[in-house]
PDB file of N, CA and C in Angstrom:
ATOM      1  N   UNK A   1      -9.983  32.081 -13.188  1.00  0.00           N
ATOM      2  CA  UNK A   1     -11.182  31.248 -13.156  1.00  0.00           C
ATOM      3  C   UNK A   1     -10.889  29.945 -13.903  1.00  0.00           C
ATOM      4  N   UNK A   2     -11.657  29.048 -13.139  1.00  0.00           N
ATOM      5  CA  UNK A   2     -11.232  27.773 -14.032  1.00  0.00           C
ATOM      6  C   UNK A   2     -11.886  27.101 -14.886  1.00  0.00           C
ATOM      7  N   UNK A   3     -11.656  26.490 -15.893  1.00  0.00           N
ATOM      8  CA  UNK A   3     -12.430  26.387 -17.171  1.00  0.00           C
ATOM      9  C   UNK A   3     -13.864  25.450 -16.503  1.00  0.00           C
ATOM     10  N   UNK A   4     -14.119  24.602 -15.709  1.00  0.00           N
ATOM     11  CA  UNK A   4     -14.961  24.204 -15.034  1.00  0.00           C
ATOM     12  C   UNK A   4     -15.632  25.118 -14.622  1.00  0.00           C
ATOM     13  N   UNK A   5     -15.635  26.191 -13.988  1.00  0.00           N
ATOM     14  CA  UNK A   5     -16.295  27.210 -13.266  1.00  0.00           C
ATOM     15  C   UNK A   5     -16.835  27.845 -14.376  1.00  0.00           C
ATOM     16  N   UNK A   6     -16.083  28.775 -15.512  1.00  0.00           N
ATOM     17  CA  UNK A   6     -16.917  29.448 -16.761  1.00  0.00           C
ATOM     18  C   UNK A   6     -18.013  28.703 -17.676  1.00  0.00           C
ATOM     19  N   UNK A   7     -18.345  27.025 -17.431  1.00  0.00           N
ATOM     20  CA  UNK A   7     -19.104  26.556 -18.111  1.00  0.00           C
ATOM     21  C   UNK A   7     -19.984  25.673 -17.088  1.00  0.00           C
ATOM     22  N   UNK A   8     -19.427  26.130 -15.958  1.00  0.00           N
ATOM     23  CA  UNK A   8     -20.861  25.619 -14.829  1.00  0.00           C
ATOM     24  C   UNK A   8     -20.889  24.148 -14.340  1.00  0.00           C
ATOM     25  N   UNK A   9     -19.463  23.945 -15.376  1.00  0.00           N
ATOM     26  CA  UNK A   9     -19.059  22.243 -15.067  1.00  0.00           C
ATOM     27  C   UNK A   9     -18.643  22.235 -13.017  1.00  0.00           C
ATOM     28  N   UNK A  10     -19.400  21.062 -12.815  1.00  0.00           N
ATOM     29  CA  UNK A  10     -18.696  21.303 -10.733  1.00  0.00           C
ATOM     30  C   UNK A  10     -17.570  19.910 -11.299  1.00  0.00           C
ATOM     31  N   UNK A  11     -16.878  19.772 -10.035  1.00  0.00           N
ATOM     32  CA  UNK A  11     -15.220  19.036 -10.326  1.00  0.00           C
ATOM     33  C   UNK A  11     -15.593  18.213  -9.587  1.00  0.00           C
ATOM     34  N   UNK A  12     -15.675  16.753  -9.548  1.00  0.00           N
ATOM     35  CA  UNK A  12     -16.179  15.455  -8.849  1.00  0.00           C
ATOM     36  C   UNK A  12     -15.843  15.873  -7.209  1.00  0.00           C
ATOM     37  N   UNK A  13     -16.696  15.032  -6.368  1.00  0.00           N
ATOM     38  CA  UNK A  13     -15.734  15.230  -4.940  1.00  0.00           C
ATOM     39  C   UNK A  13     -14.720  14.401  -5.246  1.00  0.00           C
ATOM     40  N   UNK A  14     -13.964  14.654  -4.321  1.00  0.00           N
ATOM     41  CA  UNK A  14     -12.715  13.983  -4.036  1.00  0.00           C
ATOM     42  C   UNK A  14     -12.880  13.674  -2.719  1.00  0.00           C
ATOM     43  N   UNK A  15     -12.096  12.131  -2.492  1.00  0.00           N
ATOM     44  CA  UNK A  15     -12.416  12.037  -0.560  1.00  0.00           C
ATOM     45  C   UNK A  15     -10.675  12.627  -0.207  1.00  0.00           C
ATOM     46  N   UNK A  16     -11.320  13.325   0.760  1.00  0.00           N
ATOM     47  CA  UNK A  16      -9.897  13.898   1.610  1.00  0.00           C
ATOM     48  C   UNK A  16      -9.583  12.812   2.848  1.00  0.00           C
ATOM     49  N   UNK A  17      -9.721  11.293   2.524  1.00  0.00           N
ATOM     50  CA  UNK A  17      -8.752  10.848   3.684  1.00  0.00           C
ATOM     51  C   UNK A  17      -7.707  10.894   3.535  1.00  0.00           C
ATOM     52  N   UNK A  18      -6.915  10.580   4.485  1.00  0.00           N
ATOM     53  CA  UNK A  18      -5.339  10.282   4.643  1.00  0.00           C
ATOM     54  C   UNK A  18      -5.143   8.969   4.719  1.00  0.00           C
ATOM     55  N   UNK A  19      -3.526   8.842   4.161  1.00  0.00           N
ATOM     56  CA  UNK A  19      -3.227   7.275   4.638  1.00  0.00           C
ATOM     57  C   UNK A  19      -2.671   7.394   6.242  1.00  0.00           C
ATOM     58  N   UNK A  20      -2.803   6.566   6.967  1.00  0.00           N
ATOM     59  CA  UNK A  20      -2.318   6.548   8.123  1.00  0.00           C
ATOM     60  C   UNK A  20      -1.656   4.682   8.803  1.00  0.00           C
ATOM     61  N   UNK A  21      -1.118   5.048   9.847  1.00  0.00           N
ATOM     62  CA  UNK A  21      -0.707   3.721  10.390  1.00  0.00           C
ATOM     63  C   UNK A  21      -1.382   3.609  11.678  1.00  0.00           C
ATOM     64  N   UNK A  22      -1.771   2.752  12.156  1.00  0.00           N
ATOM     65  CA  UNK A  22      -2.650   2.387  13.469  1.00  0.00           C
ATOM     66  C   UNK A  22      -2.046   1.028  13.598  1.00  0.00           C
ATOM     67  N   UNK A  23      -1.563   1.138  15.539  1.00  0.00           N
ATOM     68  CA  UNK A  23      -1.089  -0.016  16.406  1.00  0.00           C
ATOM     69  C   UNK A  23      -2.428  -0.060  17.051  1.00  0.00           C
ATOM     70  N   UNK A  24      -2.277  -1.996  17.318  1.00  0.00           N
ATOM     71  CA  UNK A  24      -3.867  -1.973  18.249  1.00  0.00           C
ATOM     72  C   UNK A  24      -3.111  -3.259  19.240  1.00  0.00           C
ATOM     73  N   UNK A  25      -3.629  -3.245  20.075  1.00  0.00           N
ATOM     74  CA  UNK A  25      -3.254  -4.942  20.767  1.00  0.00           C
ATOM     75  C   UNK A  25      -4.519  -5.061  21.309  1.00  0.00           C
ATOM     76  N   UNK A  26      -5.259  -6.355  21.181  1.00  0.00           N
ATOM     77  CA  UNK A  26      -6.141  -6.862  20.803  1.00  0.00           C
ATOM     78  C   UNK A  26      -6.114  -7.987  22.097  1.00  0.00           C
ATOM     79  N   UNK A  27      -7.021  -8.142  23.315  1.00  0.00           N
ATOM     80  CA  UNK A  27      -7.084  -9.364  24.251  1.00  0.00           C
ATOM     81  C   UNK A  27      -8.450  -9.469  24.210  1.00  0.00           C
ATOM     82  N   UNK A  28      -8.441 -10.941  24.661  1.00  0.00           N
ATOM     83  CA  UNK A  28      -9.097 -11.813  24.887  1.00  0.00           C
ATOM     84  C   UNK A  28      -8.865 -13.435  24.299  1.00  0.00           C
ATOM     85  N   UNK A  29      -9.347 -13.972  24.355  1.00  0.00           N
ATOM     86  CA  UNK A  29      -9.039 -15.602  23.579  1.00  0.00           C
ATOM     87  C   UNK A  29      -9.049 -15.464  21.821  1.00  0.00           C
ATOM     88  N   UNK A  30      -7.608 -14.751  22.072  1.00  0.00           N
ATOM     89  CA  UNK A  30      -6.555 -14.529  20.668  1.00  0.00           C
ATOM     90  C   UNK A  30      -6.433 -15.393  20.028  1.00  0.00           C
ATOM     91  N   UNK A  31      -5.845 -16.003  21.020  1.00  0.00           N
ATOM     92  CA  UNK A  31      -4.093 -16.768  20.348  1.00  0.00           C
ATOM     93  C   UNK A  31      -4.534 -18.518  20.299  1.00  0.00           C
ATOM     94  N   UNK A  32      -4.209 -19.265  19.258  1.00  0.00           N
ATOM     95  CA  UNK A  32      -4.346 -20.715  19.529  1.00  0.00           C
ATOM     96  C   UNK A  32      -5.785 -20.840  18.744  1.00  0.00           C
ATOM     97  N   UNK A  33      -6.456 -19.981  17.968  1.00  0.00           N
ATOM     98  CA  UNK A  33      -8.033 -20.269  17.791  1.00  0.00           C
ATOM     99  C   UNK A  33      -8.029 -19.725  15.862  1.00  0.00           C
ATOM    100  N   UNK A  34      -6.624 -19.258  15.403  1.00  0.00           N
ATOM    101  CA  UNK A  34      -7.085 -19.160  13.878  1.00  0.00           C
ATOM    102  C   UNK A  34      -7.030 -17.241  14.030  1.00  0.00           C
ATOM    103  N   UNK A  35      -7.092 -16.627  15.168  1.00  0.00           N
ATOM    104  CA  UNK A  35      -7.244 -15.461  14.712  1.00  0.00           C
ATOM    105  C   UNK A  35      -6.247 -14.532  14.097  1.00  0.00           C
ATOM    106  N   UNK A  36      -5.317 -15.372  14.208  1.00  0.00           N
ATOM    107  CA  UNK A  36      -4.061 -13.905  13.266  1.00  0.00           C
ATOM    108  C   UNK A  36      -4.559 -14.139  11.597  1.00  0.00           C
ATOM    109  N   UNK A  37      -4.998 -15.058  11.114  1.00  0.00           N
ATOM    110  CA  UNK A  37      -5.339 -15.589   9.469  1.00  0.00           C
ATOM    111  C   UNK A  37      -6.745 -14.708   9.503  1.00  0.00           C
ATOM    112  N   UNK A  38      -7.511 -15.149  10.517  1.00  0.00           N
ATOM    113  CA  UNK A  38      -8.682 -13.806  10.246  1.00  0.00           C
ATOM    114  C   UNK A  38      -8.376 -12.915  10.035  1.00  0.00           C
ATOM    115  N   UNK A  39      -7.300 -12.161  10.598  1.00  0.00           N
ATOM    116  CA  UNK A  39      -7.011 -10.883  10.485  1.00  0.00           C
ATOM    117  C   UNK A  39      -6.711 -10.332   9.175  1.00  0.00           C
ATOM    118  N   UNK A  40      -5.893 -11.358   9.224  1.00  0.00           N
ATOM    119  CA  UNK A  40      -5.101 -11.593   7.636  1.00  0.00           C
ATOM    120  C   UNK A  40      -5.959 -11.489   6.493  1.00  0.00           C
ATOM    121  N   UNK A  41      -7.226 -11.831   6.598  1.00  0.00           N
ATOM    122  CA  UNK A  41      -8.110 -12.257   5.796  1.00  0.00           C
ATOM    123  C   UNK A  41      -8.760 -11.086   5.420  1.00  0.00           C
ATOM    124  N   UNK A  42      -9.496 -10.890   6.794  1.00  0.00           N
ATOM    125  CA  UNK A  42      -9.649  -9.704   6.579  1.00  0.00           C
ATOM    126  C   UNK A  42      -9.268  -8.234   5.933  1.00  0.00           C
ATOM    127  N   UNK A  43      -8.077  -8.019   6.519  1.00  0.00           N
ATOM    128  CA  UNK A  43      -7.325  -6.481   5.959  1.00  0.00           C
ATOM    129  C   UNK A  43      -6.663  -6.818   4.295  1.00  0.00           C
ATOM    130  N   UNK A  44      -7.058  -7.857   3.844  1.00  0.00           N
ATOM    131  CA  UNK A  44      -6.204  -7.988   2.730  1.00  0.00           C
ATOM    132  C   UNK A  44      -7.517  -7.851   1.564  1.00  0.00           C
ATOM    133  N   UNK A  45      -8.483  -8.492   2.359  1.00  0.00           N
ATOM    134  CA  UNK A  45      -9.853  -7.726   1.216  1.00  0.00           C
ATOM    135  C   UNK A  45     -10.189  -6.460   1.604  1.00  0.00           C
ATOM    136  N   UNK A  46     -10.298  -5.685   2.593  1.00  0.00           N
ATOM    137  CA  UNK A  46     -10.133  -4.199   2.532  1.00  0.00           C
ATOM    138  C   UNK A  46      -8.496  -3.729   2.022  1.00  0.00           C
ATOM    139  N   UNK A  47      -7.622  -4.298   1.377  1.00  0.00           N
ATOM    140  CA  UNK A  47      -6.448  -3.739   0.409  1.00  0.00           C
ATOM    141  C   UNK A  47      -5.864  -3.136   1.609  1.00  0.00           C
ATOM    142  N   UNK A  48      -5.338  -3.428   3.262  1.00  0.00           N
ATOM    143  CA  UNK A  48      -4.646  -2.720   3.739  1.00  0.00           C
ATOM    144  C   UNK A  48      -3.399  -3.708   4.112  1.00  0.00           C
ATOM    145  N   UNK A  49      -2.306  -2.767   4.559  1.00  0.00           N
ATOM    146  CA  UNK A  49      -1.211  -3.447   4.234  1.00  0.00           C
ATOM    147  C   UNK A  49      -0.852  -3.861   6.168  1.00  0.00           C
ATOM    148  N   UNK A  50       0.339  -4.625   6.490  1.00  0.00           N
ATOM    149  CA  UNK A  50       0.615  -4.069   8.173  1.00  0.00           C
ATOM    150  C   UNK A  50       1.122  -6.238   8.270  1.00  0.00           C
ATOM    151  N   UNK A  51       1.278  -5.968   9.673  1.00  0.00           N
ATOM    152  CA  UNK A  51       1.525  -7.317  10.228  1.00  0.00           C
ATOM    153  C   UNK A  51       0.568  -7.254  11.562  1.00  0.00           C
ATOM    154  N   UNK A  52       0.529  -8.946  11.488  1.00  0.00           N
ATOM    155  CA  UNK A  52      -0.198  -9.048  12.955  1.00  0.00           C
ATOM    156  C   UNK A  52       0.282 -10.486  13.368  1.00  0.00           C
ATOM    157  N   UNK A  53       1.052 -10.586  14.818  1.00  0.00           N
ATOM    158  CA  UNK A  53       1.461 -11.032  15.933  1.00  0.00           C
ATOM    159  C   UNK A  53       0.732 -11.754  17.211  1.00  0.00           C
ATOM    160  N   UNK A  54       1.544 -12.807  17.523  1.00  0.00           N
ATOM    161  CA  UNK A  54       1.195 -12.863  18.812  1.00  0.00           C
ATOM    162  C   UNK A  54       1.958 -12.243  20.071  1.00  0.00           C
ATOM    163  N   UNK A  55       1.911 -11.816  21.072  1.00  0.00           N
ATOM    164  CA  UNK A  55       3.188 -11.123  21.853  1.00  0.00           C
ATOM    165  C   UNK A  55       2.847 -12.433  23.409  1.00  0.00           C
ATOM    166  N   UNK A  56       4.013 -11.834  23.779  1.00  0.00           N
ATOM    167  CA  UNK A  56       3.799 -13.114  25.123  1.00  0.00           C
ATOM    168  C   UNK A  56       2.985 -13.491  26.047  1.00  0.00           C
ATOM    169  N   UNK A  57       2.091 -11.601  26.689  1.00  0.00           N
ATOM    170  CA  UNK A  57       1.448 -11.855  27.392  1.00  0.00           C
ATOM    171  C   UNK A  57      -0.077 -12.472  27.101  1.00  0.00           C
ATOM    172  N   UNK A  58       0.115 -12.957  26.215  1.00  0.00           N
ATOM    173  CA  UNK A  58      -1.477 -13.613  25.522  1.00  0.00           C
ATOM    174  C   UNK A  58      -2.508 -12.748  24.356  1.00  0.00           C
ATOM    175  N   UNK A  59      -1.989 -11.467  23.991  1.00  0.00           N
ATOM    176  CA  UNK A  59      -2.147 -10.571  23.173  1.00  0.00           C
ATOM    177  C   UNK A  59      -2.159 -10.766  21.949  1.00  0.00           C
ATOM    178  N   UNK A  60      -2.689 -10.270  20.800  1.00  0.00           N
ATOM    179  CA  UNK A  60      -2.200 -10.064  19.480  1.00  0.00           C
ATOM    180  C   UNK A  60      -1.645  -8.678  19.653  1.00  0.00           C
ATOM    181  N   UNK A  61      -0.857  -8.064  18.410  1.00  0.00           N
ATOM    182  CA  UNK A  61      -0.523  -7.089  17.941  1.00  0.00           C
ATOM    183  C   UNK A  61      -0.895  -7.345  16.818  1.00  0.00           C
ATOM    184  N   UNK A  62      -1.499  -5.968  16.438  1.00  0.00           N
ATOM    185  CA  UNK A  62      -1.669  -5.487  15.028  1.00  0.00           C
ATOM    186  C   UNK A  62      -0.752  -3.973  14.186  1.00  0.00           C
ATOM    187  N   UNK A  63      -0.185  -3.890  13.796  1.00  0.00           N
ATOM    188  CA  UNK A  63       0.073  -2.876  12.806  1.00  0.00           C
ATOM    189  C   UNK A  63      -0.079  -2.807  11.348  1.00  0.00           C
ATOM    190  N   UNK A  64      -1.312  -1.471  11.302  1.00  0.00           N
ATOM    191  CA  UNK A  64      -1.852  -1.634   9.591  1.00  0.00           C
ATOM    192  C   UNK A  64      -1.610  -0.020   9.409  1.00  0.00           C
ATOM    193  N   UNK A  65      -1.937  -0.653   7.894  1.00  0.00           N
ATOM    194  CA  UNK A  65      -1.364   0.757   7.237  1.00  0.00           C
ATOM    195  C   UNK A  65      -2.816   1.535   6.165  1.00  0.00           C
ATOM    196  N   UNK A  66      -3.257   2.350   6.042  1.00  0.00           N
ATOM    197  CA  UNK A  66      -4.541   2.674   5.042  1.00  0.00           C
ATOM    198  C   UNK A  66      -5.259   3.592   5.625  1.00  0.00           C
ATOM    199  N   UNK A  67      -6.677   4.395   4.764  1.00  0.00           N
ATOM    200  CA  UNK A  67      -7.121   5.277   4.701  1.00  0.00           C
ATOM    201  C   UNK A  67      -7.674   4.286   6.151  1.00  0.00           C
ATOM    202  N   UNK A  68      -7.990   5.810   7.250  1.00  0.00           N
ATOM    203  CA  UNK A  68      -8.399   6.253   8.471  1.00  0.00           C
ATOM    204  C   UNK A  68      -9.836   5.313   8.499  1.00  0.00           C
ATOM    205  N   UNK A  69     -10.493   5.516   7.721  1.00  0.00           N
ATOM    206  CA  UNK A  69     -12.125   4.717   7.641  1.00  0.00           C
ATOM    207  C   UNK A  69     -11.985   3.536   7.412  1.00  0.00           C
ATOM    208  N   UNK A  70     -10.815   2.850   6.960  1.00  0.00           N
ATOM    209  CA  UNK A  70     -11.318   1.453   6.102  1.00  0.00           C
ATOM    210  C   UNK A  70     -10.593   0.970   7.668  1.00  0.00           C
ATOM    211  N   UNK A  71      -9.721   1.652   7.993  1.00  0.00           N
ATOM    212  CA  UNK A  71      -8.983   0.982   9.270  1.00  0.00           C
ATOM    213  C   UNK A  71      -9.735   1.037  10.549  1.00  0.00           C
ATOM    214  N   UNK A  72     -11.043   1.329  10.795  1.00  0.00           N
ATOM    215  CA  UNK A  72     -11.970   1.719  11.850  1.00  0.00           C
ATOM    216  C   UNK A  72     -12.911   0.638  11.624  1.00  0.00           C
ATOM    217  N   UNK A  73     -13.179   0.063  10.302  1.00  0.00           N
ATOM    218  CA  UNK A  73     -14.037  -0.908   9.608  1.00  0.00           C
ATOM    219  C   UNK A  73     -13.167  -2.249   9.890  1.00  0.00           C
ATOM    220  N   UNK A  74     -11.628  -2.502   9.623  1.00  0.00           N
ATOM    221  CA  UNK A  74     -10.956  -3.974  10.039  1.00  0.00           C
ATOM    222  C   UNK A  74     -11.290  -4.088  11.745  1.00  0.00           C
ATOM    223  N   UNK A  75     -11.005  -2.801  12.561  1.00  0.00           N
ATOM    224  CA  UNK A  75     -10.804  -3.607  13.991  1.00  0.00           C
ATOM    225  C   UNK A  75     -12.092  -3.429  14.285  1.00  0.00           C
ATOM    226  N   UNK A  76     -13.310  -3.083  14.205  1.00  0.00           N
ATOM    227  CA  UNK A  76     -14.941  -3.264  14.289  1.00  0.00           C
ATOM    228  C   UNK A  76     -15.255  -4.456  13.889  1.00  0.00           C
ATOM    229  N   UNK A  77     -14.805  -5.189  12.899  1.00  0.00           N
ATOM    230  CA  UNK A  77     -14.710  -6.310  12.260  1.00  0.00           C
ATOM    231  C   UNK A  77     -14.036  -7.719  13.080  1.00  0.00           C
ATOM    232  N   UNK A  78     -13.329  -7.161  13.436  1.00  0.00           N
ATOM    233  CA  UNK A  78     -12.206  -8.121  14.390  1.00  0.00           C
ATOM    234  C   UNK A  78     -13.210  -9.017  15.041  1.00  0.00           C
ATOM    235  N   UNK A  79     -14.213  -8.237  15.490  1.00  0.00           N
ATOM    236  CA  UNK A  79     -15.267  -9.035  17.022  1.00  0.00           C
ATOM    237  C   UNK A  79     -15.718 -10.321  16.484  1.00  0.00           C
ATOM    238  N   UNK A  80     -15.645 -10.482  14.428  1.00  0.00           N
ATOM    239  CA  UNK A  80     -16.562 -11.261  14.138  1.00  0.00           C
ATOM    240  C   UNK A  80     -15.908 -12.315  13.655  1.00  0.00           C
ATOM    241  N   UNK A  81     -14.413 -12.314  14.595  1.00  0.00           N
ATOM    242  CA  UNK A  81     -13.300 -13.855  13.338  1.00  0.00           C
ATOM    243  C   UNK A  81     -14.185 -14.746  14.699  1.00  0.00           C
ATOM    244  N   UNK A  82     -14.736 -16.352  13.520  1.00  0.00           N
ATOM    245  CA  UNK A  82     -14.921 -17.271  14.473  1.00  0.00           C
ATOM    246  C   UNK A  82     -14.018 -17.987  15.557  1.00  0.00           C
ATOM    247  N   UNK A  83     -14.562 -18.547  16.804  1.00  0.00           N
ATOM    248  CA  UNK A  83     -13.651 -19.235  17.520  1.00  0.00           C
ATOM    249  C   UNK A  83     -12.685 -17.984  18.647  1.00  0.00           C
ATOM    250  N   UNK A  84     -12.846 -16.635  17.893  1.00  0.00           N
ATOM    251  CA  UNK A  84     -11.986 -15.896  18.686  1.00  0.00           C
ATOM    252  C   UNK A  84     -13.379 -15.667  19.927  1.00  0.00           C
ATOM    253  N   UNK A  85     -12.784 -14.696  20.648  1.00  0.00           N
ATOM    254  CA  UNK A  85     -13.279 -14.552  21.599  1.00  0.00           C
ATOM    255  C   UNK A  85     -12.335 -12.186  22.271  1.00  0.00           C
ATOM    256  N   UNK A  86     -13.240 -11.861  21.098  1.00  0.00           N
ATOM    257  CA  UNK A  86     -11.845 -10.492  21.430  1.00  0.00           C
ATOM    258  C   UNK A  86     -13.094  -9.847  22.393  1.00  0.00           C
ATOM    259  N   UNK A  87     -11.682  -9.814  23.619  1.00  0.00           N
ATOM    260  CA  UNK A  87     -12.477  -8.651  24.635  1.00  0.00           C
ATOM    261  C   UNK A  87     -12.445  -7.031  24.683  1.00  0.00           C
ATOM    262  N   UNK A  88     -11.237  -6.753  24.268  1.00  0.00           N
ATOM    263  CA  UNK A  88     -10.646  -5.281  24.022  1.00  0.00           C
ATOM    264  C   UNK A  88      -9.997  -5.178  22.700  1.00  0.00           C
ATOM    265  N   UNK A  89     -10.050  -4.006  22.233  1.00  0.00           N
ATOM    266  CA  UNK A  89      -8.681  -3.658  21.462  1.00  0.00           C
ATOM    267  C   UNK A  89      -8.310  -1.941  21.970  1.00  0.00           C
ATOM    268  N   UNK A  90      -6.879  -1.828  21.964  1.00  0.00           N
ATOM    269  CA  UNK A  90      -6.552  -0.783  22.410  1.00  0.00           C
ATOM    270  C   UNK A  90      -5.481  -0.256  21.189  1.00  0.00           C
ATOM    271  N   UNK A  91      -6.049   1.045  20.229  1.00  0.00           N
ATOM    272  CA  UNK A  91      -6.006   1.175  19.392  1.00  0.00           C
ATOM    273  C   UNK A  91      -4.963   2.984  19.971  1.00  0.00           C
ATOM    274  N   UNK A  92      -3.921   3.099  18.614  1.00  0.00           N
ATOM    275  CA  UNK A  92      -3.436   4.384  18.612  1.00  0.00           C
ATOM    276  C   UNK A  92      -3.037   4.698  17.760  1.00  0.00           C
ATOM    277  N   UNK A  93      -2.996   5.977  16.930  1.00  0.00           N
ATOM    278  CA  UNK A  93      -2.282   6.385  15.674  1.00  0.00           C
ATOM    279  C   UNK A  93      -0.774   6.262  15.840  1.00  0.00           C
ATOM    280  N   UNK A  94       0.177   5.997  15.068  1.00  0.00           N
ATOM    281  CA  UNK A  94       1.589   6.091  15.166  1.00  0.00           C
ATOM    282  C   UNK A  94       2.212   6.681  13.595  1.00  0.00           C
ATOM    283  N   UNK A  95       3.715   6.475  13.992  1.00  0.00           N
ATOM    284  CA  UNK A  95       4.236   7.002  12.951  1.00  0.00           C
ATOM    285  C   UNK A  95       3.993   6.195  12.043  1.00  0.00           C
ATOM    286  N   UNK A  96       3.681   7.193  10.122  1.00  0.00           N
ATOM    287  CA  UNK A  96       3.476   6.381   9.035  1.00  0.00           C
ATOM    288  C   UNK A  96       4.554   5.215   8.783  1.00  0.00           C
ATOM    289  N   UNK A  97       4.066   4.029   8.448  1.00  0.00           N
ATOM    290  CA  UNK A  97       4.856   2.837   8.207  1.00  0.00           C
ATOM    291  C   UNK A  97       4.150   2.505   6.859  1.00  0.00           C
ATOM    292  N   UNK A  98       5.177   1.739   6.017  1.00  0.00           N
ATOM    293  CA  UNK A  98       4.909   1.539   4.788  1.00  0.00           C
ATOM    294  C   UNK A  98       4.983  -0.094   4.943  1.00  0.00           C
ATOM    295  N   UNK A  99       4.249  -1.028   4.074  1.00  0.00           N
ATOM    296  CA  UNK A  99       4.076  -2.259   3.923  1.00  0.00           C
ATOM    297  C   UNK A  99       4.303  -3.035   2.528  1.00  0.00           C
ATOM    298  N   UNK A 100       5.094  -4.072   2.196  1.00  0.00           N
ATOM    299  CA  UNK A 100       4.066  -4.373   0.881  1.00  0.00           C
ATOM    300  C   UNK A 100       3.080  -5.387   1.028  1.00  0.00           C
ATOM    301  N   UNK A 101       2.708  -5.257   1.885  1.00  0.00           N
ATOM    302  CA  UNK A 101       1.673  -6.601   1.993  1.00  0.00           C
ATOM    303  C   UNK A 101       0.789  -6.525   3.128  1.00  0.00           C
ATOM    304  N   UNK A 102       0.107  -7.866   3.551  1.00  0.00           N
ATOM    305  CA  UNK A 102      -0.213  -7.894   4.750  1.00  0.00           C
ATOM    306  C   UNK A 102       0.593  -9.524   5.232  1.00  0.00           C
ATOM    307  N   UNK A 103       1.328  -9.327   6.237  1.00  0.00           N
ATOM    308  CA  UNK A 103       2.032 -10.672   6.894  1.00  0.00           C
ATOM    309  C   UNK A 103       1.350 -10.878   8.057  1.00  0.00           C
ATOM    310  N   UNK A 104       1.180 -12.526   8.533  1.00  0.00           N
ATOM    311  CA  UNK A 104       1.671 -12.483  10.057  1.00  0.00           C
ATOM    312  C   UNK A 104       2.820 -13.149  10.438  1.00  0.00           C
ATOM    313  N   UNK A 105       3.425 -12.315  11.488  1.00  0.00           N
ATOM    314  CA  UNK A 105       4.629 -13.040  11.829  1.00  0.00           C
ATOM    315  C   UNK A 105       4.515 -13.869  13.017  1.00  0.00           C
ATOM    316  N   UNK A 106       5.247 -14.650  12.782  1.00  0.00           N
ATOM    317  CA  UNK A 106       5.313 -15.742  13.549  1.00  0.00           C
ATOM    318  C   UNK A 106       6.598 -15.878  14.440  1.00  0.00           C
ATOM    319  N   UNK A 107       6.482 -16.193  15.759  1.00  0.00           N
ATOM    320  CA  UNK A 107       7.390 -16.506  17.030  1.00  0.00           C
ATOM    321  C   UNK A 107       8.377 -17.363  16.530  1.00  0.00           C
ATOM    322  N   UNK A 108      10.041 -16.933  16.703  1.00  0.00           N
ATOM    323  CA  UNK A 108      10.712 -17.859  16.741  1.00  0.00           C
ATOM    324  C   UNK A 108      11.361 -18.537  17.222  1.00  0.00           C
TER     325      UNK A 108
END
């Protein structure tokens, strides 16, 4: 028995998320309007880590790294960078990736 339990003390919750990694590619009027710095902006005041891209066919890419909820809260968020215009995002869990930061990379 645990010394909490013999004196009736209860043990705080604890949240059981996980860290996880989530790929998204993101269309509509992306690219050319400020939205990879939104992004940027964004996931770096929710503390998540990842990069985000432009890819050729007119797309962003995103890869972030963080608890399951806060990462459901950045791309819900996405709809609201000004000037963008996001029509889809097509979102999937992948293998854990580690970050120290949040970057965007840029085409060279």
């Amino acid at each position: 028995m645990m010394v909490s339990e013999l004196y009736g003390f209860q043990e705080p919750e604890t949240r059981n998320e996980r860290t996880l990694t989530v790929e998204a590619y993101i269309s509509g009027k992306v690219q050319g309007v400020g939205f990879r710095a939104c992004v940027k902006k964004i996931a770096a005041h929710l503390s998540l880590t990842g990069e985000v891209m432009n890819i050729e066919d007119g797309r962003v890419y995103l890869i972030v790294t963080g608890e399951g909820v806060i990462i459901e809260k950045l791309l819900s968020t996405l709809y609201e960078c000004p000037r963008a215009h996001v029509r889809e995002i097509e979102s999937r869990e992948t293998g854990l990736r580690t970050f120290c930061d949040f970057s965007i990379i840029r085409k060279k």
